[in-house]
N, C-alpha and C. Protein backbone atom coordinates (compact mmCIF):
# COMPACT_ATOMS: atom_id res chain seq x y z
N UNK A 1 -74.87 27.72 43.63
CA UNK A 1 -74.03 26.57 43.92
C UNK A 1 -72.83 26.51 42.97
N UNK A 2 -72.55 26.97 41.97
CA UNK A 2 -72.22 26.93 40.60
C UNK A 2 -70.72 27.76 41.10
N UNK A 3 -71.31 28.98 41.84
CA UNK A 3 -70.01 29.97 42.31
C UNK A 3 -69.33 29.16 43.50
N UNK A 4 -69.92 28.37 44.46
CA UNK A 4 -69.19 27.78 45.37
C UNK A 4 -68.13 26.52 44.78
N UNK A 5 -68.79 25.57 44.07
CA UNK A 5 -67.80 24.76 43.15
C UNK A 5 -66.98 25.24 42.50
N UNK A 6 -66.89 26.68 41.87
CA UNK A 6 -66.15 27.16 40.79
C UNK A 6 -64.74 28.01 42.65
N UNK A 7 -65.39 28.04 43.52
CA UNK A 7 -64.68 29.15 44.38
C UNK A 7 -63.38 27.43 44.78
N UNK A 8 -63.99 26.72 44.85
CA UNK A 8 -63.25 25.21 45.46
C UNK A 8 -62.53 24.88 44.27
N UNK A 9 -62.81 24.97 43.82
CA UNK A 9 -62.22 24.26 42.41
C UNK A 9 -60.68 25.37 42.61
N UNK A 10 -61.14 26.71 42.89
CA UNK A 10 -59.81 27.26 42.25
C UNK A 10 -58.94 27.09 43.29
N UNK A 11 -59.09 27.13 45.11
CA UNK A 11 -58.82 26.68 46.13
C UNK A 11 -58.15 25.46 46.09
N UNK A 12 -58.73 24.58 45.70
CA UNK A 12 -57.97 23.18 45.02
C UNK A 12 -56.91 22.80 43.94
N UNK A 13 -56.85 23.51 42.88
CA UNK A 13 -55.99 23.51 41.94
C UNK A 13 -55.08 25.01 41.99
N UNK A 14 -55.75 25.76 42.31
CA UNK A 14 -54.32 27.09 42.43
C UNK A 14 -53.97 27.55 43.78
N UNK A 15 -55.12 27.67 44.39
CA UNK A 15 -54.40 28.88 45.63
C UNK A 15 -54.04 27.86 46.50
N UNK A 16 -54.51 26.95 46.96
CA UNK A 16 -53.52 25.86 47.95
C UNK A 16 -52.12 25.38 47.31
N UNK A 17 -52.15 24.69 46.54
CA UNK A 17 -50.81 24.50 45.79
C UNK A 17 -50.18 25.66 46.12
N UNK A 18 -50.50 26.76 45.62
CA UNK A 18 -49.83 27.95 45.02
C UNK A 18 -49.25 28.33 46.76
N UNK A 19 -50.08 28.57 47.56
CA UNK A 19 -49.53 28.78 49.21
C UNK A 19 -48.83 27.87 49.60
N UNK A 20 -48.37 26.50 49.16
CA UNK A 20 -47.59 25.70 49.52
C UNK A 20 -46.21 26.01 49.35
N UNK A 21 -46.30 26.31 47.82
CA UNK A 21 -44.75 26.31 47.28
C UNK A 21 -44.84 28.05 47.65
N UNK A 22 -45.68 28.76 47.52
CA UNK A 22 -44.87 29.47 48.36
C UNK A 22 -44.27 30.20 49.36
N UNK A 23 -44.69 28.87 50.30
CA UNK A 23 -44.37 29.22 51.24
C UNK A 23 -43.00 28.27 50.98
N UNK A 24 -42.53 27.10 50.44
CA UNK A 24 -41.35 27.01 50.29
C UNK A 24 -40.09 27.54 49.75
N UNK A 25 -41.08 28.35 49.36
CA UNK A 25 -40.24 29.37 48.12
C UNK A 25 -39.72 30.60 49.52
N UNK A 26 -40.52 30.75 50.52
CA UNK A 26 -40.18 31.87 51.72
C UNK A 26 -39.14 31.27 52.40
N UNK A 27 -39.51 30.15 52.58
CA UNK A 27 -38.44 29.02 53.99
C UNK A 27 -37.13 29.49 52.57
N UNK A 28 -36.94 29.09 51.77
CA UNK A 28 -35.21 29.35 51.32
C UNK A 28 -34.95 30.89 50.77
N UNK A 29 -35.94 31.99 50.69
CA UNK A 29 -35.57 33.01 50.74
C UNK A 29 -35.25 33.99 51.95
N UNK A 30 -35.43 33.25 53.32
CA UNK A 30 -35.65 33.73 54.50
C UNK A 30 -34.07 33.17 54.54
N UNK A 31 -33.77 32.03 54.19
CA UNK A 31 -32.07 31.71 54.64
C UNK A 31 -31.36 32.34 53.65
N UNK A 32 -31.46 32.72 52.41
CA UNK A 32 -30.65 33.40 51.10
C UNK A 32 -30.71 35.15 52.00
N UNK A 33 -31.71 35.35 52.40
CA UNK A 33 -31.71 36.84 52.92
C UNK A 33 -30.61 36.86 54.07
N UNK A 34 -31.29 35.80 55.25
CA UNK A 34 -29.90 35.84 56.03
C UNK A 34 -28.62 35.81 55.96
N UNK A 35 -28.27 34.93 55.20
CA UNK A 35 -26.73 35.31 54.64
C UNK A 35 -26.30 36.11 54.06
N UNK A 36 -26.84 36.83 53.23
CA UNK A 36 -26.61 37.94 52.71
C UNK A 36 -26.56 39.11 53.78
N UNK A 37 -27.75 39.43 54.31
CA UNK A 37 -27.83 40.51 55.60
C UNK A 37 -26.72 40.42 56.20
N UNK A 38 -25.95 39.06 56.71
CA UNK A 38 -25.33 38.72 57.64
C UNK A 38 -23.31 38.30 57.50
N UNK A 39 -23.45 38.08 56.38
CA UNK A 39 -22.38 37.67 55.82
C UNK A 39 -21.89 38.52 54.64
N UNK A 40 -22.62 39.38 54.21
CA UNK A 40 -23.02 40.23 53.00
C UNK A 40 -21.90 39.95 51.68
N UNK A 41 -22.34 38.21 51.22
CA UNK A 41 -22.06 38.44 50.34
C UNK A 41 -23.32 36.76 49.44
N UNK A 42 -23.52 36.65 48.11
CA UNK A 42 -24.48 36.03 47.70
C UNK A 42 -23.93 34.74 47.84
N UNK A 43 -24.67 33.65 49.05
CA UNK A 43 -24.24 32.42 48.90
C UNK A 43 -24.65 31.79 47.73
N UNK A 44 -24.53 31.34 46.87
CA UNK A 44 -24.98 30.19 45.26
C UNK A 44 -24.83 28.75 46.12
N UNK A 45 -24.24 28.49 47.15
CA UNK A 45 -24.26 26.79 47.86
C UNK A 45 -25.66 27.16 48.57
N UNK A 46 -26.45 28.00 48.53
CA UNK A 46 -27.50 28.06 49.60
C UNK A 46 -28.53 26.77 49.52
N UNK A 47 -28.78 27.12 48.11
CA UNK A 47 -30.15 26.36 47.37
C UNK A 47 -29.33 24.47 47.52
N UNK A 48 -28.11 24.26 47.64
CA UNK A 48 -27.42 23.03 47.74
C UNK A 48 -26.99 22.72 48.80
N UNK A 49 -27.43 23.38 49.77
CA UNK A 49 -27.05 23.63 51.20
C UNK A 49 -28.66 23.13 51.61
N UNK A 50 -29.48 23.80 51.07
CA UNK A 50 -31.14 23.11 51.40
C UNK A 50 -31.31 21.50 51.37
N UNK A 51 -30.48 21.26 50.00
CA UNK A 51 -31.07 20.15 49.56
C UNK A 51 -30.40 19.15 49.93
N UNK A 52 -28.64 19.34 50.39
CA UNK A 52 -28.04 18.43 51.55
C UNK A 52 -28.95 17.92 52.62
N UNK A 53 -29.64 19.60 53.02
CA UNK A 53 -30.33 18.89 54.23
C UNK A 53 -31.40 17.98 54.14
N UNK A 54 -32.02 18.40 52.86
CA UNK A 54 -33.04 17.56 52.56
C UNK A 54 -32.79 16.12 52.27
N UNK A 55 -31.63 16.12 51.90
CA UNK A 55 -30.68 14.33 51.60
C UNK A 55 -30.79 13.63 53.33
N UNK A 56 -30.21 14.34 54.21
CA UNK A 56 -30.26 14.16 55.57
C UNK A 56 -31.29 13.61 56.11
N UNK A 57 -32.52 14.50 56.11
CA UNK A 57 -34.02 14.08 56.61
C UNK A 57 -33.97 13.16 55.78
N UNK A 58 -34.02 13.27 54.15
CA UNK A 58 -35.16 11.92 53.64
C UNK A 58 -33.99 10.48 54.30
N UNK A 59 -32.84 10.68 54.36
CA UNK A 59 -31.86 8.96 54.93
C UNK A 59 -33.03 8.62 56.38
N UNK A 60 -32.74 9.74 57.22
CA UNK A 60 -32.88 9.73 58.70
C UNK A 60 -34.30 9.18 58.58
N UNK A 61 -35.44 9.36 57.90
CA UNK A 61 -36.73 9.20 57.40
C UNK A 61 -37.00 7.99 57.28
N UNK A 62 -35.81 7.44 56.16
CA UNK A 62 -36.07 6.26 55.80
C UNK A 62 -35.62 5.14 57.01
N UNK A 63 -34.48 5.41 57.90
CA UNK A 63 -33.73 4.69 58.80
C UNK A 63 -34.67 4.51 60.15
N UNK A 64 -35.55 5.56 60.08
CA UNK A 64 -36.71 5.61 61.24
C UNK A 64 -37.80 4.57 60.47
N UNK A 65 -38.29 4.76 59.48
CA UNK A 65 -39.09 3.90 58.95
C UNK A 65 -38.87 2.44 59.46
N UNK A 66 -37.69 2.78 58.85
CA UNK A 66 -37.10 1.03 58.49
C UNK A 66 -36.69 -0.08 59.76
N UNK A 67 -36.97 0.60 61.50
CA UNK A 67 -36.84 0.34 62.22
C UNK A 67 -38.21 0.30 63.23
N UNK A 68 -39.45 0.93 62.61
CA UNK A 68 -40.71 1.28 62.56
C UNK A 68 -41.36 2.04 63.93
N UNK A 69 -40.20 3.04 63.48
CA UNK A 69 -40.61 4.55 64.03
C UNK A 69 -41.26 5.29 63.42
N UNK A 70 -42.83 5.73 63.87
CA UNK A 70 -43.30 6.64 62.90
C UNK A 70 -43.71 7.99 63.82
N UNK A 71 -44.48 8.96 63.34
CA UNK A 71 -45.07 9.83 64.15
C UNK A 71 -46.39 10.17 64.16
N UNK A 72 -46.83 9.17 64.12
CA UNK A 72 -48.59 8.90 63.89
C UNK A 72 -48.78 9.56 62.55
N UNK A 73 -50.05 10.68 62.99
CA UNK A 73 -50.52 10.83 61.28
C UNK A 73 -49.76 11.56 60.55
N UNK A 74 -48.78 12.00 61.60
CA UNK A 74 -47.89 13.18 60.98
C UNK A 74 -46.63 12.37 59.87
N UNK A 75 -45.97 13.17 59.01
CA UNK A 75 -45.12 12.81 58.51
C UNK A 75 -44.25 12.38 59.68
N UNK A 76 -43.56 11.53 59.56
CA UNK A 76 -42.33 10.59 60.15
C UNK A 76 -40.98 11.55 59.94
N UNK A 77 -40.87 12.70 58.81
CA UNK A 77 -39.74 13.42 58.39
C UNK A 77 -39.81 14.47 59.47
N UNK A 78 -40.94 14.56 59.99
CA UNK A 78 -40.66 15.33 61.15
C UNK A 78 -40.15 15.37 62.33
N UNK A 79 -39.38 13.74 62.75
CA UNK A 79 -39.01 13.54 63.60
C UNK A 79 -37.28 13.54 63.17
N UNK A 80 -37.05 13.45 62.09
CA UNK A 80 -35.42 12.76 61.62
C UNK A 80 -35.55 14.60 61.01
N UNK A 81 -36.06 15.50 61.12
CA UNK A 81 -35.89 16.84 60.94
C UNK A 81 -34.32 17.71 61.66
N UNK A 82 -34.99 17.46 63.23
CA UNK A 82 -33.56 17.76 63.80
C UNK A 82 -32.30 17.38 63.27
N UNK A 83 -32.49 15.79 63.54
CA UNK A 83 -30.94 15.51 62.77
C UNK A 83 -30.53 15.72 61.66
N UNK A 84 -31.38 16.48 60.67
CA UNK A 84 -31.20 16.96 58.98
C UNK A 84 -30.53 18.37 59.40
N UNK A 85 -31.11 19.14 60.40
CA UNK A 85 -30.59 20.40 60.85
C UNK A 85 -29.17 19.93 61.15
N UNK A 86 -29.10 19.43 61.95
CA UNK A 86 -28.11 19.58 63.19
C UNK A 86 -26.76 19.10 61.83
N UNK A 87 -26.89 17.89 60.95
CA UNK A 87 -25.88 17.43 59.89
C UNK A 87 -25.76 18.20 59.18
N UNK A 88 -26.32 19.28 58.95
CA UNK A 88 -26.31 20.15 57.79
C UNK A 88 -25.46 21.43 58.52
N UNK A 89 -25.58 21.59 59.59
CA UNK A 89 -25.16 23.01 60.44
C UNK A 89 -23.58 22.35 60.65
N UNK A 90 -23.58 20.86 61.04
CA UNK A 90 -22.05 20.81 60.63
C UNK A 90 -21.36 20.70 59.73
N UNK A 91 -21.61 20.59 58.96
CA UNK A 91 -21.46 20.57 57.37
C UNK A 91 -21.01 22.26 56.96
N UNK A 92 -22.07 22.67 57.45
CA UNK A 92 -21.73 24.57 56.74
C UNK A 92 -20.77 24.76 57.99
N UNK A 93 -20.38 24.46 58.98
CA UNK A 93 -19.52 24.91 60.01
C UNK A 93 -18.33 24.23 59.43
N UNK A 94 -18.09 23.10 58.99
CA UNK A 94 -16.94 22.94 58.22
C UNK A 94 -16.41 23.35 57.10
N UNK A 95 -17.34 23.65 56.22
CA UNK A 95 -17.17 24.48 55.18
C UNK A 95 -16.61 26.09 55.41
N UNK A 96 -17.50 26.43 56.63
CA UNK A 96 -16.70 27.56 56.65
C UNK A 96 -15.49 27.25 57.09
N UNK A 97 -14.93 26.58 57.76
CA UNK A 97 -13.65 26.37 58.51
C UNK A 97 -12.42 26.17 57.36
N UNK A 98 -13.01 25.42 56.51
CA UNK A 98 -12.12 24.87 55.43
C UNK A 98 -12.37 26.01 53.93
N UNK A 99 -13.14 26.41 54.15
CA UNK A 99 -13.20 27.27 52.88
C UNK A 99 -13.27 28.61 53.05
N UNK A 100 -14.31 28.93 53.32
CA UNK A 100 -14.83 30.61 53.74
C UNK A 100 -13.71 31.33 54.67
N UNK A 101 -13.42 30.86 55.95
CA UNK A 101 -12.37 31.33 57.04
C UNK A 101 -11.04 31.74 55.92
N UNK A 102 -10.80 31.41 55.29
CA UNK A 102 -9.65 31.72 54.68
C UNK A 102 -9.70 33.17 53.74
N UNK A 103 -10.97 33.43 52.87
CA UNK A 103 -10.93 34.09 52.05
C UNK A 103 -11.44 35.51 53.00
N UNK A 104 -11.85 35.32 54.42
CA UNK A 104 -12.30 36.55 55.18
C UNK A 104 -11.12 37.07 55.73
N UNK A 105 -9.97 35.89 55.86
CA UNK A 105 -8.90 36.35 56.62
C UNK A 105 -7.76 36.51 55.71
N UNK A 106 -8.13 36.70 54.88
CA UNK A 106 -7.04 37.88 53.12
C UNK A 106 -8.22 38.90 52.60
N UNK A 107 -8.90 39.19 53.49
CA UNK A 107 -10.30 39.70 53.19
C UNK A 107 -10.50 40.06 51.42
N UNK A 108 -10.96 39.23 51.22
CA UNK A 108 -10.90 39.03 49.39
C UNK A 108 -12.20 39.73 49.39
N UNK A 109 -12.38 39.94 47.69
CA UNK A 109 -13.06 40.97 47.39
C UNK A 109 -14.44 39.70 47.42
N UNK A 110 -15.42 40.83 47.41
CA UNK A 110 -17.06 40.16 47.30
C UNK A 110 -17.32 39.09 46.53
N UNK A 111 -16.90 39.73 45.05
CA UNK A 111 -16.70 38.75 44.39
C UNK A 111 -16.37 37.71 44.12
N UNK A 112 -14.85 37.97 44.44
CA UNK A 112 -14.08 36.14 45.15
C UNK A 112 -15.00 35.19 45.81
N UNK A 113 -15.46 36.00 47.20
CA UNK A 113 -16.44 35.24 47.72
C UNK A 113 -17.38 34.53 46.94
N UNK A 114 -18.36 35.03 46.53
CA UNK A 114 -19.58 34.74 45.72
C UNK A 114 -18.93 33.61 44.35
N UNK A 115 -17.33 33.36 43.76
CA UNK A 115 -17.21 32.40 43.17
C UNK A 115 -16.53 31.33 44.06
N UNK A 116 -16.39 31.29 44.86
CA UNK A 116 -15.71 30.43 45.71
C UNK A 116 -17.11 29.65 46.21
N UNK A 117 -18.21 29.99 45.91
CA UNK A 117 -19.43 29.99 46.92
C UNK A 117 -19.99 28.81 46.00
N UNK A 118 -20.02 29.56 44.51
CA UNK A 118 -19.78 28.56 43.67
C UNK A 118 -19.44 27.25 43.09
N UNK A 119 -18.52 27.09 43.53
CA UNK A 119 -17.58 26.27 43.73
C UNK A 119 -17.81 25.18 44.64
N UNK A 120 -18.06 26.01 46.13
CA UNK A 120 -19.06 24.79 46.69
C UNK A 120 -20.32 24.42 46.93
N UNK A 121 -20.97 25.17 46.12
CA UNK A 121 -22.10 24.70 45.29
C UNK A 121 -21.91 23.39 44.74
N UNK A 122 -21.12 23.34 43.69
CA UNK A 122 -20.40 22.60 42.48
C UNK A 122 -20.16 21.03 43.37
N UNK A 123 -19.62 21.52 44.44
CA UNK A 123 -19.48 20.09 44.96
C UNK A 123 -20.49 19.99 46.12
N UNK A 124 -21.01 20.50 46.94
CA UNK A 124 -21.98 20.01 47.51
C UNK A 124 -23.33 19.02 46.43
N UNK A 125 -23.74 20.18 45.50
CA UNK A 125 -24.51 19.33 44.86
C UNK A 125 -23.96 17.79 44.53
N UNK A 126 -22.66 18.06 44.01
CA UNK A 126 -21.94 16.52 43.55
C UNK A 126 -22.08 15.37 44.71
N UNK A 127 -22.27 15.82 45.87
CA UNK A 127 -22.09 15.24 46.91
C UNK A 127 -23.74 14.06 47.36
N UNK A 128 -24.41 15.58 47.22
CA UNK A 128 -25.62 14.85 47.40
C UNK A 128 -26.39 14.25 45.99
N UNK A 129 -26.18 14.48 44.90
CA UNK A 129 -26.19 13.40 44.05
C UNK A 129 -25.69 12.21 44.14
N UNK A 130 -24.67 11.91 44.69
CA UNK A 130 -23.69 10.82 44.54
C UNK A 130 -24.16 10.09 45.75
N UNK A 131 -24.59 10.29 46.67
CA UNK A 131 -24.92 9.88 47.87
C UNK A 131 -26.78 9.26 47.72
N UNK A 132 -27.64 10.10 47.55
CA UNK A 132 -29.04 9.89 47.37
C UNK A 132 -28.87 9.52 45.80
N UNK A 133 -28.66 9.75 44.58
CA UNK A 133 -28.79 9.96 43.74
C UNK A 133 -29.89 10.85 42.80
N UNK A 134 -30.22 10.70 41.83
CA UNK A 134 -31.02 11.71 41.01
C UNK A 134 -32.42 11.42 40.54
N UNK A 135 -32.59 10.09 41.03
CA UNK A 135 -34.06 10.24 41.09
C UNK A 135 -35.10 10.19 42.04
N UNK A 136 -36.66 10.76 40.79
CA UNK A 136 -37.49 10.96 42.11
C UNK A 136 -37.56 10.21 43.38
N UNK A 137 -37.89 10.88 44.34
CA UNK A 137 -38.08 10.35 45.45
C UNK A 137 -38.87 10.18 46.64
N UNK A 138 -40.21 9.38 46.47
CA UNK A 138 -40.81 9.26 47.50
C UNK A 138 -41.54 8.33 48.21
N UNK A 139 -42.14 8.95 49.29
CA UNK A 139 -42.21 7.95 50.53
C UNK A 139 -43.53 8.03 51.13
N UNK A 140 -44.48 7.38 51.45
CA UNK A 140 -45.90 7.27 52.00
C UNK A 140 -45.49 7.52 53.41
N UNK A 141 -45.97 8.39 54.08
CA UNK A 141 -45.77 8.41 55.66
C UNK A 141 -47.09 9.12 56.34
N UNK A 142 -47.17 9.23 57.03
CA UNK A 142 -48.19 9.80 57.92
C UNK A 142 -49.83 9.47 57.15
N UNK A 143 -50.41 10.39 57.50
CA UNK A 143 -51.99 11.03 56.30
C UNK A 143 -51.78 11.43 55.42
N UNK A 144 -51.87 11.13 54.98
CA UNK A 144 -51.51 11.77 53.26
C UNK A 144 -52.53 13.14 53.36
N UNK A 145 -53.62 12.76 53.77
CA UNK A 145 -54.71 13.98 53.49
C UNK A 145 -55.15 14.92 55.14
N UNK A 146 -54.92 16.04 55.22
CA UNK A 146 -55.79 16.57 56.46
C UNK A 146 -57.08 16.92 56.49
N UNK A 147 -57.76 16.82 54.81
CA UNK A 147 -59.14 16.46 54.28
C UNK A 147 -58.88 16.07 52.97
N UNK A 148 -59.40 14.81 52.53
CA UNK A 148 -59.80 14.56 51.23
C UNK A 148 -61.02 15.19 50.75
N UNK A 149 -60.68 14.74 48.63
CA UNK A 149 -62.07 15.78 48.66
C UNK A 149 -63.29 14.68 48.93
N UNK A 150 -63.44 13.92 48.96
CA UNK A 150 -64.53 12.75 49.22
C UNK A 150 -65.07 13.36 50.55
N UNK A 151 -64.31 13.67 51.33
CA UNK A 151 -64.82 13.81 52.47
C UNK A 151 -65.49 14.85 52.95
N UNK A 152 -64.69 16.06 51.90
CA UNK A 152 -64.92 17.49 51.93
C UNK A 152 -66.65 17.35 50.93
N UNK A 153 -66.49 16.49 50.18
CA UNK A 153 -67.82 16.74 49.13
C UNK A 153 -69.19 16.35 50.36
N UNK A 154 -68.77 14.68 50.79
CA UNK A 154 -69.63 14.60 51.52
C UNK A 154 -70.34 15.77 52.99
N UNK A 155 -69.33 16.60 53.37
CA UNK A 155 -69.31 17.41 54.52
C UNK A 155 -70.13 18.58 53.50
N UNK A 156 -70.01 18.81 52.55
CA UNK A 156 -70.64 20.03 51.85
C UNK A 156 -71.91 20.02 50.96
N UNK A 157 -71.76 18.64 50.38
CA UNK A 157 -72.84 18.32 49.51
C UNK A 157 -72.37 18.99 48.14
N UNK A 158 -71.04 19.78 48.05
CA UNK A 158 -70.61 20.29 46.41
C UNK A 158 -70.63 19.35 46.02
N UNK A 159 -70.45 19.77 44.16
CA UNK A 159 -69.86 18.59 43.27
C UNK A 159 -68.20 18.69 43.37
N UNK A 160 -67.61 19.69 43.49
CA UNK A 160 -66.34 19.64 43.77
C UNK A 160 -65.96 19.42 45.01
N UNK A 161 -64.71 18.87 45.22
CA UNK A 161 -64.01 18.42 46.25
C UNK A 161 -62.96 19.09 46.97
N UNK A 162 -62.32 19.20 47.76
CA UNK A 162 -61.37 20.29 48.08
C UNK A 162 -60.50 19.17 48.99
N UNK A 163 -59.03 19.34 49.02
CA UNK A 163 -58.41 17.99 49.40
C UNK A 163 -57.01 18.89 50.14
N UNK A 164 -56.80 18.59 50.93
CA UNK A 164 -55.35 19.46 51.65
C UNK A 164 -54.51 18.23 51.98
N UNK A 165 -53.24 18.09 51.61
CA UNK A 165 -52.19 17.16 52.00
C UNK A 165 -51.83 17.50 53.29
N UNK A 166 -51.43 16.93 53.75
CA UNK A 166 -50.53 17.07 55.35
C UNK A 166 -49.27 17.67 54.71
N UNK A 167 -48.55 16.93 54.24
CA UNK A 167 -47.38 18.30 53.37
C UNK A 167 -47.76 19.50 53.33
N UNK A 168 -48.55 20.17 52.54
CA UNK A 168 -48.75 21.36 52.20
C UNK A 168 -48.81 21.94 53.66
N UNK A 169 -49.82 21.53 54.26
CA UNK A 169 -50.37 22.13 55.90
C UNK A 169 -48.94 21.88 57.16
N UNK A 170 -48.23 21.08 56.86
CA UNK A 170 -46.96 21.43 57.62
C UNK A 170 -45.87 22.47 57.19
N UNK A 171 -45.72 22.57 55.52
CA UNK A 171 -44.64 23.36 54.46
C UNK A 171 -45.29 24.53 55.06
N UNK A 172 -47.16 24.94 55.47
CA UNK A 172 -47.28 26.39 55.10
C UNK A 172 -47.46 27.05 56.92
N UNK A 173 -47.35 25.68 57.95
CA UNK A 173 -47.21 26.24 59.40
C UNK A 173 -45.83 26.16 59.45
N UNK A 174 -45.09 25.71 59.33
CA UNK A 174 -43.79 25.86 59.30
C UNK A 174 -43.28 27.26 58.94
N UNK A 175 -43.42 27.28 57.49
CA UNK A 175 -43.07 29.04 57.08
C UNK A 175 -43.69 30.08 57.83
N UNK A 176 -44.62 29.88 58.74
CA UNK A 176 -45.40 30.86 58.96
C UNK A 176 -44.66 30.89 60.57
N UNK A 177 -44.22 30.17 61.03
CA UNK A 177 -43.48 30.24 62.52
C UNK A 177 -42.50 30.22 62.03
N UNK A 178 -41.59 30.15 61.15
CA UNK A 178 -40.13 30.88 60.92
C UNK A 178 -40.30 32.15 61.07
N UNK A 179 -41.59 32.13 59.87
CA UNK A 179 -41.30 33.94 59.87
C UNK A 179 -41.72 34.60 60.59
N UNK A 180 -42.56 34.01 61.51
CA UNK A 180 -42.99 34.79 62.72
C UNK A 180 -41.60 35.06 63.94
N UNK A 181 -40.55 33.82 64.05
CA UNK A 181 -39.71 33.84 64.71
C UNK A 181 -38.36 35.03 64.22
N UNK A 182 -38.27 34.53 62.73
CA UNK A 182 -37.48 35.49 62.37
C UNK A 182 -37.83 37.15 62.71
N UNK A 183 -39.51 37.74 62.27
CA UNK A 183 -39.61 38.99 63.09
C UNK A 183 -39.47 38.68 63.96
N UNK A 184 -39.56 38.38 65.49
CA UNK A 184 -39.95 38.86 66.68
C UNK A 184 -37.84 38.30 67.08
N UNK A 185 -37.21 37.77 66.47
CA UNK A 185 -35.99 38.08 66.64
C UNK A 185 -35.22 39.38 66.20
N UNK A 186 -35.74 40.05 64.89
CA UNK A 186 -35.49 40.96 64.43
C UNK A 186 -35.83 41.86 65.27
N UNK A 187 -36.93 42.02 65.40
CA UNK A 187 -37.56 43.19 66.08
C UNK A 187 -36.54 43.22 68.01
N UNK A 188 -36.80 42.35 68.39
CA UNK A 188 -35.99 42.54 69.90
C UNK A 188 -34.47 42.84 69.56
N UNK A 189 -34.17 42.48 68.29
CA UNK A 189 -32.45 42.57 68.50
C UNK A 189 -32.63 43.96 67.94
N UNK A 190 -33.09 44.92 67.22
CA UNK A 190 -33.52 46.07 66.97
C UNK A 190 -33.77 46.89 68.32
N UNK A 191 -34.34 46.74 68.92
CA UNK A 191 -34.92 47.29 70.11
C UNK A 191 -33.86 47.45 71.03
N UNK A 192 -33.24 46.41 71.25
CA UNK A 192 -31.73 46.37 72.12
C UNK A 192 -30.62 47.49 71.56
N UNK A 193 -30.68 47.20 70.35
CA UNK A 193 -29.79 48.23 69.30
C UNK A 193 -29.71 49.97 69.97
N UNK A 194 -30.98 50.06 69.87
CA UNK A 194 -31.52 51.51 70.19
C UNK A 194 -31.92 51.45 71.76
């Protein structure tokens, strides 16, 4: 019994956590790869380009709340998601228009790029500081738990508990159908290639 508590215990404090973040850690290396692959040069606004969007959802989140729209047990951020996309995609579509379009069409060196990128880094972040501001920030929505450990102890009879957030279990299906989407886009646009 001793090895099953000790196997939960580590399930609970490292490897769930640990598959959460990183699978968040995949969702913004899957968009840092794309631009690069695609644009081939290192966006630095990427990681401030995330977190715009993330300014987006948590408003849209709160504005659904606050009108008492929810999405049952699910987080509520899953519904004001789209519109975090969709504000954020115009946002980088203006940016390129106003910034990027210019330095492709004097075709400046890589470099240029990558400090110019900088730059709007520099102010995007400024942007969404100034707008959300800088502190923590959070919000009770949906289940908090897709098992608590109370529930998990009682279902097992361990002394340890094993507890999964609904966060974690959306952060790690989420990454896992990007990246499933991202191959099976790769792979057909490959296939067409040849």
């Amino acid at each position: 019994m001793d090895v099953l508590n000790a196997l939960v215990a580590f399930l609970n404090f490292v490897f769930i956590p640990g598959l959460a973040y990183g699978a968040q850690l995949a969702l913004g290396a899957l968009g840092a790869t794309l631009i690069y692959g695609i644009l081939r040069f290192s966006n630095f606004a990427h990681g401030d380009t995330m977190a715009f969007g993330t300014m987006v959802v948590i408003l849209f989140t709160w504005w659904f709340q606050s009108m008492g729209i929810s999405f049952g047990p699910l987080p509520t951020a899953l519904l004001a998601l789209p519109f975090g996309i969709a504000v954020t995609a115009l946002l980088l579509l203006g940016t390129d228009r106003v910034v990027y379009r210019y330095y492709r069409k004097v075709k400046a060196a890589p470099v240029i790029l990558v400090i110019v990128s900088l730059g709007v880094m520099f102010i995007m972040n400024g942007v969404t500081r100034f707008i959300i501001g800088v502190e923590d920030i959070g919000f009770a929505d949906g289940t908090r738990f897709v098992i608590s450990a109370g529930d998990f102890k009682t279902m097992t009879g361990l002394n340890e508990g094993l507890a999964i957030k609904s966060t974690q279990a959306v952060t790690v299906v989420v990454a896992m159908i990007a990246v499933a989407l991202l191959f099976w886009f790769l792979q057909s646009a490959t296939s067409r290639l040849l």
